[in-house]
Protein backbone atom coordinates (compact mmCIF):
# COMPACT_ATOMS: atom_id res chain seq x y z
CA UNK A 1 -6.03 32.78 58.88
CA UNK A 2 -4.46 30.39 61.23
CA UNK A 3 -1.23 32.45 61.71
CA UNK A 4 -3.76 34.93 63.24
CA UNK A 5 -5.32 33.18 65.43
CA UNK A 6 -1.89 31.95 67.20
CA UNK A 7 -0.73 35.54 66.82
CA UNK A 8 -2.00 36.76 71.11
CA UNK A 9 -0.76 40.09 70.86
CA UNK A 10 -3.86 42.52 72.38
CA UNK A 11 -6.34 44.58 69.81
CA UNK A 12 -8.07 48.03 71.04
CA UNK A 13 -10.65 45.65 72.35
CA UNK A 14 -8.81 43.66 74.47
CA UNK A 15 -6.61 46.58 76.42
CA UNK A 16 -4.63 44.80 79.02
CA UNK A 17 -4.89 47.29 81.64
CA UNK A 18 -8.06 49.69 82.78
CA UNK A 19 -8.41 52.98 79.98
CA UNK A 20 -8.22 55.03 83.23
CA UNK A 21 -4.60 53.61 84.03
CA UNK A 22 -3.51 54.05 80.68
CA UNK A 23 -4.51 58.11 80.20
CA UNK A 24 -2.55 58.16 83.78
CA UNK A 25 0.29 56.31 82.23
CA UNK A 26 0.32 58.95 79.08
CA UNK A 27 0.36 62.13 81.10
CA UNK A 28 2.46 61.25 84.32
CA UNK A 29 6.50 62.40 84.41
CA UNK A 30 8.98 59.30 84.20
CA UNK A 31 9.22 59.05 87.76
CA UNK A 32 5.43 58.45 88.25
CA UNK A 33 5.19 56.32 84.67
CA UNK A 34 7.91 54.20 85.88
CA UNK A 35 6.20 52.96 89.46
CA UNK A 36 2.88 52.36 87.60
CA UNK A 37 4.01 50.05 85.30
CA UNK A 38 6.01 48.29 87.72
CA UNK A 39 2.80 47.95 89.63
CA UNK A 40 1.39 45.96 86.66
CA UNK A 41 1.84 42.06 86.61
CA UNK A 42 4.16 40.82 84.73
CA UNK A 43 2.00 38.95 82.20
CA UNK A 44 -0.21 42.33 81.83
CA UNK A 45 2.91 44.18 81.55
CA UNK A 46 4.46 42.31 78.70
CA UNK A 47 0.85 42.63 76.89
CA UNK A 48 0.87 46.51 77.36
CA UNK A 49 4.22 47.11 76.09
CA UNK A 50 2.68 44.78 72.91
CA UNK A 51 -0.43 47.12 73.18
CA UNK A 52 1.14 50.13 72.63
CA UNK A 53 3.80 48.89 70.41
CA UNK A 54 1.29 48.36 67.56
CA UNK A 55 -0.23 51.57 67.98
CA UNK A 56 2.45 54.37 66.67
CA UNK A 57 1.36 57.02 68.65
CA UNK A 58 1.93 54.91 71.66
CA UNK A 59 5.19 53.43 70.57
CA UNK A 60 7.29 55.30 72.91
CA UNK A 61 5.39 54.39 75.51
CA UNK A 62 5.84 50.50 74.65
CA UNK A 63 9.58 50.82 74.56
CA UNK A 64 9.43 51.94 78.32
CA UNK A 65 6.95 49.42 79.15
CA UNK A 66 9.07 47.02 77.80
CA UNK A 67 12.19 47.88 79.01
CA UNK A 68 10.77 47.31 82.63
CA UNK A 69 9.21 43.57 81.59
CA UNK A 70 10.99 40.14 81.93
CA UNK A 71 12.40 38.37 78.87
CA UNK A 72 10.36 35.57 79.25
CA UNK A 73 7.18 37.26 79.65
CA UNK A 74 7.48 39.41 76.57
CA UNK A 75 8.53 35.61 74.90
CA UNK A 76 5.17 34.22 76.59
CA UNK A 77 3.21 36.75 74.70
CA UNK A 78 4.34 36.98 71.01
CA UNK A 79 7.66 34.58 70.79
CA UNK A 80 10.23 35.52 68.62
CA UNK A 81 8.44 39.22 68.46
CA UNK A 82 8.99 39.44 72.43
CA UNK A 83 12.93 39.41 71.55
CA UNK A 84 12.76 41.09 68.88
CA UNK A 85 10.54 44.31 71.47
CA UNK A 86 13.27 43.74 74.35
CA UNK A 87 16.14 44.41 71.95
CA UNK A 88 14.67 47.50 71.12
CA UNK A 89 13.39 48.63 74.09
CA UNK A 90 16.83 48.20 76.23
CA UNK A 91 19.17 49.59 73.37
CA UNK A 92 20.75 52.10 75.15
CA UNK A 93 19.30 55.74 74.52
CA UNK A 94 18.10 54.73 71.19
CA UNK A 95 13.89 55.32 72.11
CA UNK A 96 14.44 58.40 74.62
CA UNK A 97 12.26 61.08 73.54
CA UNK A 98 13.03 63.18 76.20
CA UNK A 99 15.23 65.26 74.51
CA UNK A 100 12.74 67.65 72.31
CA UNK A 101 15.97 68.50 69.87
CA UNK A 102 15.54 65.04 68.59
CA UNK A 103 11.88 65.74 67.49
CA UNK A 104 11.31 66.29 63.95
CA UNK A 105 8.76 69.14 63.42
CA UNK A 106 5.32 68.49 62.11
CA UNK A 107 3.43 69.17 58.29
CA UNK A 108 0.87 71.01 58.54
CA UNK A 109 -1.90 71.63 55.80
CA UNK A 110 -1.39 74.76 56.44
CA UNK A 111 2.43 74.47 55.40
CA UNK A 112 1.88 72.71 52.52
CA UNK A 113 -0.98 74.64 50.75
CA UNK A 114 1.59 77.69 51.07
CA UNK A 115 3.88 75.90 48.61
């Protein structure tokens, strides 16, 4: 119980940044996503990529975040876990989806009730 209490990383309740910002964030082009997030303080920015990171469908979107925050920020936030993010986020190439080859096609229940 204690260990949660130290652990600061945000919940759905505590969304670092306004809901409006983030739906922008999830349907701009790179270009766009890019310039909004560096328009995010630094602190708030290492808490987004955090955000995001622990919810799969945004995970993507936490890599990029994170790629654009400070070491020490993301370290600020969640410790060891903030070099543990970084690493991933700035291995090189290793989190771009924007190559739609590399994305694995959907079940359906459709599929599967087929056989």
């Amino acid at each position: 119980m204690i260990a949660a209490q130290a652990d600061s990383i945000p919940n759905e309740a505590s969304c670092p940044i306004h809901l409006e910002v983030l739906a922008l964030l999830l349907r701009s082009d790179s270009r766009t996503k890019e310039a909004l997030i560096q328009e995010v303080p630094g602190p708030s920015r290492a808490r987004l990529a955090f955000f995001c990171y622990n919810r799969v469908h945004l995970r993507s979107l936490a890599f990029q975040v994170a790629a654009l925050c400070e070491l020490r920020d993301l370290r600020l936030i969640a410790g060891t876990k903030g070099d543990l993010l970084y690493s991933q986020a700035t291995e090189a190439g290793l989190f771009d989806d924007s190559d739609p080859a590399s994305r694995r096609k959907g079940v359906t229940l459709a599929r599967t009730a087929r056989g």
